[in-house]
C-alpha atoms as a PDB file:
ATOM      1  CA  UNK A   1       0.000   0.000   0.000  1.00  0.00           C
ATOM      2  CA  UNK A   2       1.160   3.484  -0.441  1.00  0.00           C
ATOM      3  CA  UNK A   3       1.843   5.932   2.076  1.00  0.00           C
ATOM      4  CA  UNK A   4      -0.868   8.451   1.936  1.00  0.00           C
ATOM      5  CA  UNK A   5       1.869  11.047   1.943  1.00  0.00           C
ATOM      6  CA  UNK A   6       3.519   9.762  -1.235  1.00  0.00           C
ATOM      7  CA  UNK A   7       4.112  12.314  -3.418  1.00  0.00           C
ATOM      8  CA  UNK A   8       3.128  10.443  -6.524  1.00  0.00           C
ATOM      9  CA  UNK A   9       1.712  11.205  -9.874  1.00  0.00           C
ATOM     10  CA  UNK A  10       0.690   8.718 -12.051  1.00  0.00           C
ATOM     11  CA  UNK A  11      -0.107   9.134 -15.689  1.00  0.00           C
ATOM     12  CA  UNK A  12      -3.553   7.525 -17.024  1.00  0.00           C
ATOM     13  CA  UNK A  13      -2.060   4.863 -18.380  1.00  0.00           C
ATOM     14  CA  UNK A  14      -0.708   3.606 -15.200  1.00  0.00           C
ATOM     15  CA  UNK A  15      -3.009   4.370 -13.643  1.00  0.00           C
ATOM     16  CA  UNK A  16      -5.406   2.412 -15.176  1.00  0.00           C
ATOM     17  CA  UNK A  17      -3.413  -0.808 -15.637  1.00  0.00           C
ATOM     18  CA  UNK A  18      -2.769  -0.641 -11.568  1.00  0.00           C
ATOM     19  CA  UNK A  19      -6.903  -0.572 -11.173  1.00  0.00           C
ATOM     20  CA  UNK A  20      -7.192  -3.329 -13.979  1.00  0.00           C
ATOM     21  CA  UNK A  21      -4.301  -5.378 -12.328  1.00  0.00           C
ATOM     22  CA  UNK A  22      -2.491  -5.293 -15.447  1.00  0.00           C
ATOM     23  CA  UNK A  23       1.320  -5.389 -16.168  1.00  0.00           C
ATOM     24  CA  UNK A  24       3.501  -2.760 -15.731  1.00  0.00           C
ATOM     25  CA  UNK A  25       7.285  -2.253 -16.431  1.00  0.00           C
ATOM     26  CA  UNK A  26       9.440   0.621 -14.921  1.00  0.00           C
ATOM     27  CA  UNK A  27      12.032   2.245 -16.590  1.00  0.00           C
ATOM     28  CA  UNK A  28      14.449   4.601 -15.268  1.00  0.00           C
ATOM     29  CA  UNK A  29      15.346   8.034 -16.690  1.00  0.00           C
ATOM     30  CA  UNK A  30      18.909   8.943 -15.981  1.00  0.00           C
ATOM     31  CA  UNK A  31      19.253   7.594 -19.176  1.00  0.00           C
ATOM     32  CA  UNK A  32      17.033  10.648 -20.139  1.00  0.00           C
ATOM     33  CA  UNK A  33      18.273  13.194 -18.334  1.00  0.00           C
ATOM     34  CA  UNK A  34      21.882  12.490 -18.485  1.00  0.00           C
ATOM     35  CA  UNK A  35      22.736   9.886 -20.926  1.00  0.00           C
ATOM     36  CA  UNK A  36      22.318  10.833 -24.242  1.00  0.00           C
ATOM     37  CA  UNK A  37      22.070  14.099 -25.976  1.00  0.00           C
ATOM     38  CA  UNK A  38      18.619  15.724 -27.136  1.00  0.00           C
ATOM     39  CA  UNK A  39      17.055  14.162 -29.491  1.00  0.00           C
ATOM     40  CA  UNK A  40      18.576  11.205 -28.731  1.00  0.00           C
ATOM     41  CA  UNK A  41      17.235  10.595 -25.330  1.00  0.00           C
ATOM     42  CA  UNK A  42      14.002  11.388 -26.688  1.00  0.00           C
ATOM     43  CA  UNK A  43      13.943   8.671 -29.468  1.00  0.00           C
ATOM     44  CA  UNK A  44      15.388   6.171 -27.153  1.00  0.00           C
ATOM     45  CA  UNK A  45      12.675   6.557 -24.270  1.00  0.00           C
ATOM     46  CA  UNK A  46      10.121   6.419 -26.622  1.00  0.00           C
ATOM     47  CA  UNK A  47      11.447   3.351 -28.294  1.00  0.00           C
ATOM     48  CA  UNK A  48      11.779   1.557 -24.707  1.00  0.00           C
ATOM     49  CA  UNK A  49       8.138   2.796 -24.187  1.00  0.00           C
ATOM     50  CA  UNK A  50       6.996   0.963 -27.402  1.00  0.00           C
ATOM     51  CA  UNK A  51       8.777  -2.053 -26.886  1.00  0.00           C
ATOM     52  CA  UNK A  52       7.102  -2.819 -23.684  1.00  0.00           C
ATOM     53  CA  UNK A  53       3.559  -1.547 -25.425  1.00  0.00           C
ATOM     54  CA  UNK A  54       4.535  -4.004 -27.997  1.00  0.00           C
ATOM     55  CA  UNK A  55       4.615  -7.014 -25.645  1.00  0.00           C
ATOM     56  CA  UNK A  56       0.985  -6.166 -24.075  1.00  0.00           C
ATOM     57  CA  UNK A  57       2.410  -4.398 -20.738  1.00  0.00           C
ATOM     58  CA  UNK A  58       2.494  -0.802 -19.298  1.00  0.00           C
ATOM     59  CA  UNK A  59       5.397   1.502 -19.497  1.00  0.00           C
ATOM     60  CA  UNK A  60       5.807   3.278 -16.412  1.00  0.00           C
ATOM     61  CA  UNK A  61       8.982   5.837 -16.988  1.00  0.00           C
ATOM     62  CA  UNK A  62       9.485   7.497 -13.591  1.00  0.00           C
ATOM     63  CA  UNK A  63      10.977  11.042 -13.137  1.00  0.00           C
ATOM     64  CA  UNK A  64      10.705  14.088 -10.860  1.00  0.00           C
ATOM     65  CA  UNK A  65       9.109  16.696 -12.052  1.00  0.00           C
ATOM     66  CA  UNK A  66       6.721  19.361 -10.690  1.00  0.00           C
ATOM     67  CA  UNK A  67       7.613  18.963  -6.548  1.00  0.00           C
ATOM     68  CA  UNK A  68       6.022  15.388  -7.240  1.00  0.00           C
ATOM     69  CA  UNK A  69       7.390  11.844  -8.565  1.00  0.00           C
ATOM     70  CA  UNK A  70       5.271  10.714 -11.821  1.00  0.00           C
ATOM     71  CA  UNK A  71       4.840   7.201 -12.549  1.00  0.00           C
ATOM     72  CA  UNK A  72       4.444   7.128 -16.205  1.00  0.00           C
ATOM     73  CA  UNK A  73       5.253  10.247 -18.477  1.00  0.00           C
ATOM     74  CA  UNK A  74       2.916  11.854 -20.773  1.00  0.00           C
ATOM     75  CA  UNK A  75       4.608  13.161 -24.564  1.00  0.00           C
ATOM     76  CA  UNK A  76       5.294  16.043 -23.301  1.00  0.00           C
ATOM     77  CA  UNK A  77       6.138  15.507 -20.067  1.00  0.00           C
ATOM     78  CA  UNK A  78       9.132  13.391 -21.709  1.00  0.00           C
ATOM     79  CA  UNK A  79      10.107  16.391 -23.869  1.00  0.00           C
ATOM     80  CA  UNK A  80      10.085  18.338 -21.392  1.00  0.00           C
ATOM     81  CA  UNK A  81      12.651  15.951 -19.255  1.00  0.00           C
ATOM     82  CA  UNK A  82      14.748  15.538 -22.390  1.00  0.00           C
ATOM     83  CA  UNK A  83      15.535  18.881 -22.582  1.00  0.00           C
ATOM     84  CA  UNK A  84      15.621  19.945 -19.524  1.00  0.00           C
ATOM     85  CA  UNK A  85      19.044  21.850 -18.097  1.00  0.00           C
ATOM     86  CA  UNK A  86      20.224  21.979 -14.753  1.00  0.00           C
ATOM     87  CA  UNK A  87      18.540  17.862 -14.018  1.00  0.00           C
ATOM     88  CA  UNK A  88      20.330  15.945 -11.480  1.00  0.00           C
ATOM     89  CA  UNK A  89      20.519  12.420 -10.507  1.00  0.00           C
ATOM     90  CA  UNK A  90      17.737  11.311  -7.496  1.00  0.00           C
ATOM     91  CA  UNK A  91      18.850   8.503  -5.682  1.00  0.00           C
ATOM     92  CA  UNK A  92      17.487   7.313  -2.200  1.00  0.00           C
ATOM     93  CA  UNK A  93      19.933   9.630  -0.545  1.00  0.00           C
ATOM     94  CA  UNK A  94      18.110  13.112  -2.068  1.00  0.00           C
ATOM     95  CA  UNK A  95      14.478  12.743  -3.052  1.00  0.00           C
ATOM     96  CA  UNK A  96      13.780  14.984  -0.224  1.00  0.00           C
ATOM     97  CA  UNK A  97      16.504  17.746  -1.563  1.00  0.00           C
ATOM     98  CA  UNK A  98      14.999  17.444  -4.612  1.00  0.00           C
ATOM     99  CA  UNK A  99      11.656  17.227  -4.213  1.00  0.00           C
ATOM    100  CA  UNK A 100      11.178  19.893  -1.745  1.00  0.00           C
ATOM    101  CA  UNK A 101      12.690  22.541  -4.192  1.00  0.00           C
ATOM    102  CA  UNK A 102      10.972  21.310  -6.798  1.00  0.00           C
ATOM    103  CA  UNK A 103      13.855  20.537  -9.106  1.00  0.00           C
ATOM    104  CA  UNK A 104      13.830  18.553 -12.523  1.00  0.00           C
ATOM    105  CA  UNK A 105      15.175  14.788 -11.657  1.00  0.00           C
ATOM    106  CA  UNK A 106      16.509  11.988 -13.566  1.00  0.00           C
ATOM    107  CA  UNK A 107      16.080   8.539 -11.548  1.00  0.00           C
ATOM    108  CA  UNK A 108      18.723   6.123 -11.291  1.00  0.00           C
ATOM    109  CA  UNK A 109      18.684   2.414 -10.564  1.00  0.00           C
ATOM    110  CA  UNK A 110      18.080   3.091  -6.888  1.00  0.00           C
ATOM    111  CA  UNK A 111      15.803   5.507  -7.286  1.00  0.00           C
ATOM    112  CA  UNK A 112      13.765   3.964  -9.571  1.00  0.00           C
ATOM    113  CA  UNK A 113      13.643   0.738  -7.485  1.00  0.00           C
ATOM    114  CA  UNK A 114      12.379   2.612  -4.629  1.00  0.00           C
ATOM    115  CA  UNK A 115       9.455   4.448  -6.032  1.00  0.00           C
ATOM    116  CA  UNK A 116       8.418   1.295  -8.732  1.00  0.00           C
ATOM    117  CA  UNK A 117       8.149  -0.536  -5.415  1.00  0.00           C
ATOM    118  CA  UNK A 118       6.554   2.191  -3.118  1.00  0.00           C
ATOM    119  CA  UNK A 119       3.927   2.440  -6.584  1.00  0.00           C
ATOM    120  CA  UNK A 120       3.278  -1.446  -6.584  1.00  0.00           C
ATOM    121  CA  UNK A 121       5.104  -2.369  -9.667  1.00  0.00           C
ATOM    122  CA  UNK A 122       7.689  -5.532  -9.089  1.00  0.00           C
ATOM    123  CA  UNK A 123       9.238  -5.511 -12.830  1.00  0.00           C
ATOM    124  CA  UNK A 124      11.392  -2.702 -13.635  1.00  0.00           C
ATOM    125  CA  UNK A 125      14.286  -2.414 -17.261  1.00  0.00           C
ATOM    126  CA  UNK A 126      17.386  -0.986 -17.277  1.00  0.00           C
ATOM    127  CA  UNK A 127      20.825  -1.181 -18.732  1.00  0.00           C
ATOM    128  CA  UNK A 128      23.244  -1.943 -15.993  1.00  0.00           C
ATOM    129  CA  UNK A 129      23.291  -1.464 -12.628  1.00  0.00           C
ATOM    130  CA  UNK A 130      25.912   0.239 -10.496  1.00  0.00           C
ATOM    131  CA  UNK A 131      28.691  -2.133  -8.572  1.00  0.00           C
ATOM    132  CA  UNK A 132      32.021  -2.083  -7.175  1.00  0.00           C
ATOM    133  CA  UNK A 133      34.640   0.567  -8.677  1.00  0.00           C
ATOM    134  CA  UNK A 134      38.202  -0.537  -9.867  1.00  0.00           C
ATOM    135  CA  UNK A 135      40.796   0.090  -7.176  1.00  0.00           C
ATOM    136  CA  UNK A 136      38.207   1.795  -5.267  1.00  0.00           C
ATOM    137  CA  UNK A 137      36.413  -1.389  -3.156  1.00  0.00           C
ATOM    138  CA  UNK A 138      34.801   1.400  -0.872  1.00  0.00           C
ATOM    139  CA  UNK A 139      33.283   3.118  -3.874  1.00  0.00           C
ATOM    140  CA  UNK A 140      30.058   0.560  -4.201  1.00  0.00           C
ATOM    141  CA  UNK A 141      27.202   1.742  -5.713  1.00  0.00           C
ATOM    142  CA  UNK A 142      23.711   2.160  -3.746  1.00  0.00           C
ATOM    143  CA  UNK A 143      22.128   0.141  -6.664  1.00  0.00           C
ATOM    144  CA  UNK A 144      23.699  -2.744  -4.996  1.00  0.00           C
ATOM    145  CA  UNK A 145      21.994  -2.002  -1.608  1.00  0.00           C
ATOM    146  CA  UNK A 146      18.867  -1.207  -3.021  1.00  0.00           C
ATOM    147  CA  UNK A 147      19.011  -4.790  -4.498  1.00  0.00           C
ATOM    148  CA  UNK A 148      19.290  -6.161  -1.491  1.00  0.00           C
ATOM    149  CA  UNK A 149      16.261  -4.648   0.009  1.00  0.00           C
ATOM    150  CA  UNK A 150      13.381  -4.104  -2.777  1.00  0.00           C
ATOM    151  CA  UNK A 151      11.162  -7.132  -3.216  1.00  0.00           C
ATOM    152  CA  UNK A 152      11.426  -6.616  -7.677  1.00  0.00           C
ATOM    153  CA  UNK A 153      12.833  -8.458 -10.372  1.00  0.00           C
ATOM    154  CA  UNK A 154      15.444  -6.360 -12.189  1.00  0.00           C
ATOM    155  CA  UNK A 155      16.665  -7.164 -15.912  1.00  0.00           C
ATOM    156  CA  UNK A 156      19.973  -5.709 -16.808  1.00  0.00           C
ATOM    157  CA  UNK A 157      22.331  -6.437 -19.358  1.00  0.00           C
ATOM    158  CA  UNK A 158      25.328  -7.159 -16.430  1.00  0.00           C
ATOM    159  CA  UNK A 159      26.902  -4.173 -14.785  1.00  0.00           C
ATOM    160  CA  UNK A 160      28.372  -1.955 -15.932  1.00  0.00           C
ATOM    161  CA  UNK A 161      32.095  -3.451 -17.968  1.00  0.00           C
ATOM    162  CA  UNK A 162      33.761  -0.605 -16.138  1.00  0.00           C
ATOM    163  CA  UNK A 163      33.122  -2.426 -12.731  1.00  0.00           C
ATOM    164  CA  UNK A 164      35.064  -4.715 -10.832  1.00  0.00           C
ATOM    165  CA  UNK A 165      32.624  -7.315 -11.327  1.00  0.00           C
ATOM    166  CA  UNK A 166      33.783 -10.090  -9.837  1.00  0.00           C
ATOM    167  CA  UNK A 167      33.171  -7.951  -6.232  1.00  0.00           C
ATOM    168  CA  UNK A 168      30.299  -6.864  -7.721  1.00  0.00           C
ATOM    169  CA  UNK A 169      28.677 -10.418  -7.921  1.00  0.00           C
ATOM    170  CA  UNK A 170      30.147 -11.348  -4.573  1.00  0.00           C
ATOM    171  CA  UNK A 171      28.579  -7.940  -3.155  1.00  0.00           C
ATOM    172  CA  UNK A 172      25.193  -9.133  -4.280  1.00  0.00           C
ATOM    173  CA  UNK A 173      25.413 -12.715  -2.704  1.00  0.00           C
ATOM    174  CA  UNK A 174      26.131 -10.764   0.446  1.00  0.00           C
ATOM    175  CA  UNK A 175      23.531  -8.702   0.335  1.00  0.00           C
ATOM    176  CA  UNK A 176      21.044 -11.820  -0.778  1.00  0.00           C
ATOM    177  CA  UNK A 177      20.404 -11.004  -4.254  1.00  0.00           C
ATOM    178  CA  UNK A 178      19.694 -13.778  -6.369  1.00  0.00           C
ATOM    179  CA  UNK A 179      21.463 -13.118  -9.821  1.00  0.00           C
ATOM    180  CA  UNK A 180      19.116 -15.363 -12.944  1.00  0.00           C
ATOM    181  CA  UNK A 181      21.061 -15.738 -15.453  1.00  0.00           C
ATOM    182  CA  UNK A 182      18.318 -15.459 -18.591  1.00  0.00           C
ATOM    183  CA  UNK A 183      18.974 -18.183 -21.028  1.00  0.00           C
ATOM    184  CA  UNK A 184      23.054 -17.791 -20.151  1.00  0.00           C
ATOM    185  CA  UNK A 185      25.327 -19.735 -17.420  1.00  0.00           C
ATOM    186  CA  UNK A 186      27.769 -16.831 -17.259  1.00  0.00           C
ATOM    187  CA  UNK A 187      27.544 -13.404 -15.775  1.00  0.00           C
ATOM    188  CA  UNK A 188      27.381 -10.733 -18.822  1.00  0.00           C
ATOM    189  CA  UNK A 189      29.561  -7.835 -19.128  1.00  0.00           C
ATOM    190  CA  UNK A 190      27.316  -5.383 -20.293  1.00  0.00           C
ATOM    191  CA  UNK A 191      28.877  -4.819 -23.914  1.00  0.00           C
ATOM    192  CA  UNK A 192      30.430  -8.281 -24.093  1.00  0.00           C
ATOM    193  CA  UNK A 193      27.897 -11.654 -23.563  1.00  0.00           C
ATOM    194  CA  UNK A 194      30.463 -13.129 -21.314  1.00  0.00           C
ATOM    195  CA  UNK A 195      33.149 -12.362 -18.181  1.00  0.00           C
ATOM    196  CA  UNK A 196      34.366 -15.666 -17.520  1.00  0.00           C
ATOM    197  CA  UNK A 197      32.125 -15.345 -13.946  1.00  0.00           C
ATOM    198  CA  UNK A 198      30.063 -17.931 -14.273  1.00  0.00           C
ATOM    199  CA  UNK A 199      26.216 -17.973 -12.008  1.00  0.00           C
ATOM    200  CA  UNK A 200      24.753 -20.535 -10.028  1.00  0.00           C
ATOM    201  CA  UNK A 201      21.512 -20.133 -11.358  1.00  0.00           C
ATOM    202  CA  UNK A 202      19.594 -19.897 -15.281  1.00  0.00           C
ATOM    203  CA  UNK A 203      16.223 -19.344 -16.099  1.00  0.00           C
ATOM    204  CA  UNK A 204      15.533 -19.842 -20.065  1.00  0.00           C
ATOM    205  CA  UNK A 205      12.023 -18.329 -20.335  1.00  0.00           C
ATOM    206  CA  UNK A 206      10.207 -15.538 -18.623  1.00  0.00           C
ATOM    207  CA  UNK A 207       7.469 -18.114 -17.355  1.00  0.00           C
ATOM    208  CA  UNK A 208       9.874 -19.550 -15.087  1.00  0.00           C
ATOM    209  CA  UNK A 209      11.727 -16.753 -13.754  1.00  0.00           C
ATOM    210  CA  UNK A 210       7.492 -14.967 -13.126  1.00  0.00           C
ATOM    211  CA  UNK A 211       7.410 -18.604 -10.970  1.00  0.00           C
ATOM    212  CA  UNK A 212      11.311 -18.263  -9.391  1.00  0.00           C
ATOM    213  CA  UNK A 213       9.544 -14.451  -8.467  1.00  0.00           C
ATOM    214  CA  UNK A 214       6.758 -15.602  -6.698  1.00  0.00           C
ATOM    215  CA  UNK A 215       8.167 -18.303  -4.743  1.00  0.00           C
ATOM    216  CA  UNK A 216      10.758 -15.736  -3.887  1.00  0.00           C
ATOM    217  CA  UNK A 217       8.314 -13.438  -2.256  1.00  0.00           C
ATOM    218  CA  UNK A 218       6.369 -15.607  -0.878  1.00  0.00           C
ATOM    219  CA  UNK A 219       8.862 -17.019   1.707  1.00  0.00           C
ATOM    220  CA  UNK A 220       8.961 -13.569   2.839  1.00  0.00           C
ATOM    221  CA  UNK A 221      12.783 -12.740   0.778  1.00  0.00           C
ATOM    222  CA  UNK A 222      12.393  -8.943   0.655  1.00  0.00           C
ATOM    223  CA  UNK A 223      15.976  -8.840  -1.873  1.00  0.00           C
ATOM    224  CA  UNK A 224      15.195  -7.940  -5.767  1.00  0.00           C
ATOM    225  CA  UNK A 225      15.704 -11.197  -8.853  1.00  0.00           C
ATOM    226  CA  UNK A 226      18.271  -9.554 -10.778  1.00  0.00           C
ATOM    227  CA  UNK A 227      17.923 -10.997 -14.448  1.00  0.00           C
ATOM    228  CA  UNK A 228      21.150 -10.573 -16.741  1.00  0.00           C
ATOM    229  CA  UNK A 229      20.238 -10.501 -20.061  1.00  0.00           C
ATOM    230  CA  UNK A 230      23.338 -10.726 -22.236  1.00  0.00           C
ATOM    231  CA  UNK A 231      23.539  -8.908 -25.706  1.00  0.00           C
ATOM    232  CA  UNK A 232      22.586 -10.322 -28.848  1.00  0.00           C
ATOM    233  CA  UNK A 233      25.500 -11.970 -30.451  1.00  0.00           C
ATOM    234  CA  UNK A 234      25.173  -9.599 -33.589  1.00  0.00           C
ATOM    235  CA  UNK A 235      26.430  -6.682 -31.112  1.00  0.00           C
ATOM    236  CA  UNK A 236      28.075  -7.630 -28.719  1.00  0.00           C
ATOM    237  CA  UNK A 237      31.843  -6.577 -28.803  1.00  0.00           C
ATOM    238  CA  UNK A 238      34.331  -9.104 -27.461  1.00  0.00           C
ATOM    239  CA  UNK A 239      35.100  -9.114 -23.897  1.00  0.00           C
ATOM    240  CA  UNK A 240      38.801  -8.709 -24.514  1.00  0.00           C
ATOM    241  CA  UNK A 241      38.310  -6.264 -27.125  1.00  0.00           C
ATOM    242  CA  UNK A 242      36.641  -3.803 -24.036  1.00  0.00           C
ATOM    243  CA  UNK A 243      38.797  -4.478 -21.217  1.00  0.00           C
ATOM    244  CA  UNK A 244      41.401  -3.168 -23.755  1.00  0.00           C
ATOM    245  CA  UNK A 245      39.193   0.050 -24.347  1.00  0.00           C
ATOM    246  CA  UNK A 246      38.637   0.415 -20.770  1.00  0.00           C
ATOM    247  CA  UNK A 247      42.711   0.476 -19.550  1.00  0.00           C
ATOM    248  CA  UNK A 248      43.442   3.017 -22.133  1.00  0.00           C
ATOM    249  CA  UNK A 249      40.171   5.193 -20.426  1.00  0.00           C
ATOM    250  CA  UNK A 250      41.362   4.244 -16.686  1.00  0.00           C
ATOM    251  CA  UNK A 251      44.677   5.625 -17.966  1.00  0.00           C
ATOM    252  CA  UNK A 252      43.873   8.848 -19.993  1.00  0.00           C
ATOM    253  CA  UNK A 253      41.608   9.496 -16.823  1.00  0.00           C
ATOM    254  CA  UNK A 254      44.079   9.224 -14.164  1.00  0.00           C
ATOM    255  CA  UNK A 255      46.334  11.713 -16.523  1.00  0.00           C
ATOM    256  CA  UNK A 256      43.784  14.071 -16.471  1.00  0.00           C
ATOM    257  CA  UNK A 257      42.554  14.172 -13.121  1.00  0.00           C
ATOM    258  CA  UNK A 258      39.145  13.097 -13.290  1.00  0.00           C
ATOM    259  CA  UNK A 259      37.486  11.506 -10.424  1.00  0.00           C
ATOM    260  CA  UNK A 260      34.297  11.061  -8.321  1.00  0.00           C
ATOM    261  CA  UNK A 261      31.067  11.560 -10.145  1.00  0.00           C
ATOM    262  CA  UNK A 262      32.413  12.351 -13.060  1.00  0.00           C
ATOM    263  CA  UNK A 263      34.529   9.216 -13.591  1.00  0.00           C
ATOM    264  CA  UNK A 264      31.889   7.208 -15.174  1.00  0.00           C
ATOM    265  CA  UNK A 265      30.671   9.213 -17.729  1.00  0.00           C
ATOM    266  CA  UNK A 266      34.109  10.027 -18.777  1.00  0.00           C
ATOM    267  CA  UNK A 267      35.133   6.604 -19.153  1.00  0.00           C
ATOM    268  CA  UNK A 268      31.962   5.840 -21.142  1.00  0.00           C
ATOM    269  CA  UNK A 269      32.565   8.481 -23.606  1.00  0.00           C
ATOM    270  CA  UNK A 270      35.920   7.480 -23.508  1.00  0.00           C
ATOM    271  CA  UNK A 271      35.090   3.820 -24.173  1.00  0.00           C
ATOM    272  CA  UNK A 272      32.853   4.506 -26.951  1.00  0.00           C
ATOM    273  CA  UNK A 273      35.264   7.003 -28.530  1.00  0.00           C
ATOM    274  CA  UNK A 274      37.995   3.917 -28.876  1.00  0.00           C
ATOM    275  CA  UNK A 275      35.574   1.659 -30.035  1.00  0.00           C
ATOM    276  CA  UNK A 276      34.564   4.255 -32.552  1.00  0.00           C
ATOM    277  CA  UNK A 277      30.800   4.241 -31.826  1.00  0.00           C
ATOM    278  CA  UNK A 278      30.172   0.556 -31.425  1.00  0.00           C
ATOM    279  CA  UNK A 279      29.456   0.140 -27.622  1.00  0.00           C
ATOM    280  CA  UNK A 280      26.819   3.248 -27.533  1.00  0.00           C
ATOM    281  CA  UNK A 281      25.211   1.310 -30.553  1.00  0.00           C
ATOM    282  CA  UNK A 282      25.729  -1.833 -27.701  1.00  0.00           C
ATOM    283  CA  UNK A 283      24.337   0.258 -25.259  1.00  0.00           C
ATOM    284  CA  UNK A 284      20.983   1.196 -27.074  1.00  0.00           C
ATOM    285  CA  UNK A 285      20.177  -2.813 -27.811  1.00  0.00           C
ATOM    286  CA  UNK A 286      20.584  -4.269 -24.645  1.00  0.00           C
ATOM    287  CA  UNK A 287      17.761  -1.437 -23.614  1.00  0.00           C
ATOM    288  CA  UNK A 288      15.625  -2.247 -26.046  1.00  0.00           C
ATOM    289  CA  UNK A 289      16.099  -5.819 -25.300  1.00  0.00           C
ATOM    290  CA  UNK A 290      15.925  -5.560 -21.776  1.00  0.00           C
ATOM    291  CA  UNK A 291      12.793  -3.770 -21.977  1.00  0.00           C
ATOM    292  CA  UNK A 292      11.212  -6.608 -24.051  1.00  0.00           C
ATOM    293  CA  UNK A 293      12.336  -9.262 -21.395  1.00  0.00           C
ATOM    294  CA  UNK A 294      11.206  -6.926 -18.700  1.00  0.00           C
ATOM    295  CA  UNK A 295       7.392  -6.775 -20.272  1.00  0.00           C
ATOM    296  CA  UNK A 296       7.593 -10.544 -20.811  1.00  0.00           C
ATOM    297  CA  UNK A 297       8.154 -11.773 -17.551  1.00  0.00           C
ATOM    298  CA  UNK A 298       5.670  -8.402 -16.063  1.00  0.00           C
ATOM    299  CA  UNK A 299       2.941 -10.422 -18.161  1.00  0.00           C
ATOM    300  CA  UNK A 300       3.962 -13.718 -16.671  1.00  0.00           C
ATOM    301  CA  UNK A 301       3.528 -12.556 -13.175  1.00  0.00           C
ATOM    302  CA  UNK A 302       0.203 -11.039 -14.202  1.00  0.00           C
ATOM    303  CA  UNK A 303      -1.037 -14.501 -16.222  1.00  0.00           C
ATOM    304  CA  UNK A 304       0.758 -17.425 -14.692  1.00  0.00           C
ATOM    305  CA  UNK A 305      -0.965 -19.477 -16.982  1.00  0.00           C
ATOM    306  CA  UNK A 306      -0.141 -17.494 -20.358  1.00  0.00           C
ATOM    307  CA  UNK A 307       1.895 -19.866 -22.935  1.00  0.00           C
ATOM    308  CA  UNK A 308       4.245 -17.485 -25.168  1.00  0.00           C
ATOM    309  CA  UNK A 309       6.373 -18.553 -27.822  1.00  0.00           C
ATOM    310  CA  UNK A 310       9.812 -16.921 -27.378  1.00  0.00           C
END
């Protein structure tokens, strides 16, 4: 149930499928606000919106806009996001800062987990989730902690190749997160299918991991299902091939001072400069993809009973 003193706003579409008990799929918008230039952004959160349309589930983009946290985004409240300057970043830490001075917010993994629960949605799309930093092991992302504590079945492409990931898996088993691999035995690397980590557990169809879900919850587990979906093998870059990109970026970066908040985003760019162009072109199909997993196994949970053909 919701706190009466939410502050949520949800858009008709949501709103509806919550009365009707339909499925819905939350996306973040980070992406949005701080991932790709205008009209980029724009194209892309529209496409994510129409590939979870397309498999018979709600889109439920969440954002802060307005002094209030809306759950689904009309047209033009996604313009409006997409261009918006000055947006920052709402994790756990400042919805309050941001909501009581009614600033423009883009939210991340964390975030988003927080309010899709909080709003009754357990299926929620995204690209890859926050973990441990290289040479940093004190520098852990909140994603992680928020996985450990919000009852919802994440799909994600891996985290993030920048990572230290094999901390980041062994971060996750401490904080109770069961990690599905989806139709893989091997943890992905976000623009590579494969790490050489391999997972204890596979689910090959989104009927199975809706079933994994409820039994999950049922005992009471109050940790997320984090479902890595690796890339298709048509884009995917080889795992070798990025590590490669990403010491040349750790190195330019350390020779010219960047650090903190700013290090991912420069290695990113960085990344995708080397590779000239491939991994943003990576980046923008395990969305997509992730998106049409996520509405999958949100219709699943809705109609245990529904066959599918994959």
């Amino acid at each position: 149930m919701i706190p009466s003193n939410f502050p949520l706003s949800f858009s008709d579409p949501v709103a509806r499928a919550r009365v009707d008990h339909r499925p819905v799929v939350a996306l973040e918008s980070t992406v949005i606000t701080h991932g790709l230039p205008y009209p980029d952004n724009l194209n892309l959160a529209r496409d994510l919106e129409n590939e979870i349309a397309g498999e018979q589930a709600t889109p439920a983009t969440i954002a802060l806009l307005d002094g209030k946290i809306q759950v689904g985004l009309t047209s033009s409240q996604l313009e409006r996001l997409a261009t918006a300057e000055g947006a920052i970043k709402v994790s756990r830490r400042n919805f309050g800062l941001a909501l009581a001075r009614g600033l423009v917010g883009g939210t991340t993994v964390a975030g988003t987990m927080h309010v899709a629960h909080q709003a009754g949605i357990q299926v929620f799309a995204t690209g890859g989730i926050g973990g441990v930093h290289r040479n940093a092991p004190f520098d852990v992302s909140n994603d992680l902690m928020e996985l450990g504590r919000t009852p919802m079945v994440v799909v994600c492409a891996g985290a993030k190749s920048i990572l230290d990931l094999p901390a980041t898996l062994e971060v996750l088993e401490t904080q109770g997160v069961l990690v599905l691999g989806y139709q893989t035995d091997e943890f992905p690397a976000f623009f590579s299918r494969t790490s050489g980590l391999a997972l204890s557990a596979r689910s090959d169809n989104p009927e199975d991991i809706a079933a994994i879900a409820r039994a999950h919850w049922q005992v009471g587990v109050d940790s997320a299902i984090l479902v890595v979906n690796p890339l298709a093998e048509e884009v995917a870059l080889d795992y070798g091939e990025v590590e490669s990109y990403i010491r040349t970026a750790l190195q330019d970066a350390e020779e010219q001072g960047v650090h903190g908040s700013s290090m991912t985003p420069y290695l990113l760019a960085r990344i995708n400069e080397l590779s000239g162009g491939r991994t943003l072109q990576a980046n923008l199909a395990l969305l997509r993809s992730n998106a049409r997993l996520a509405a999958r196994i949100a219709v699943a949970l809705v109609l245990p009973g529904l066959n599918r053909t994959m």
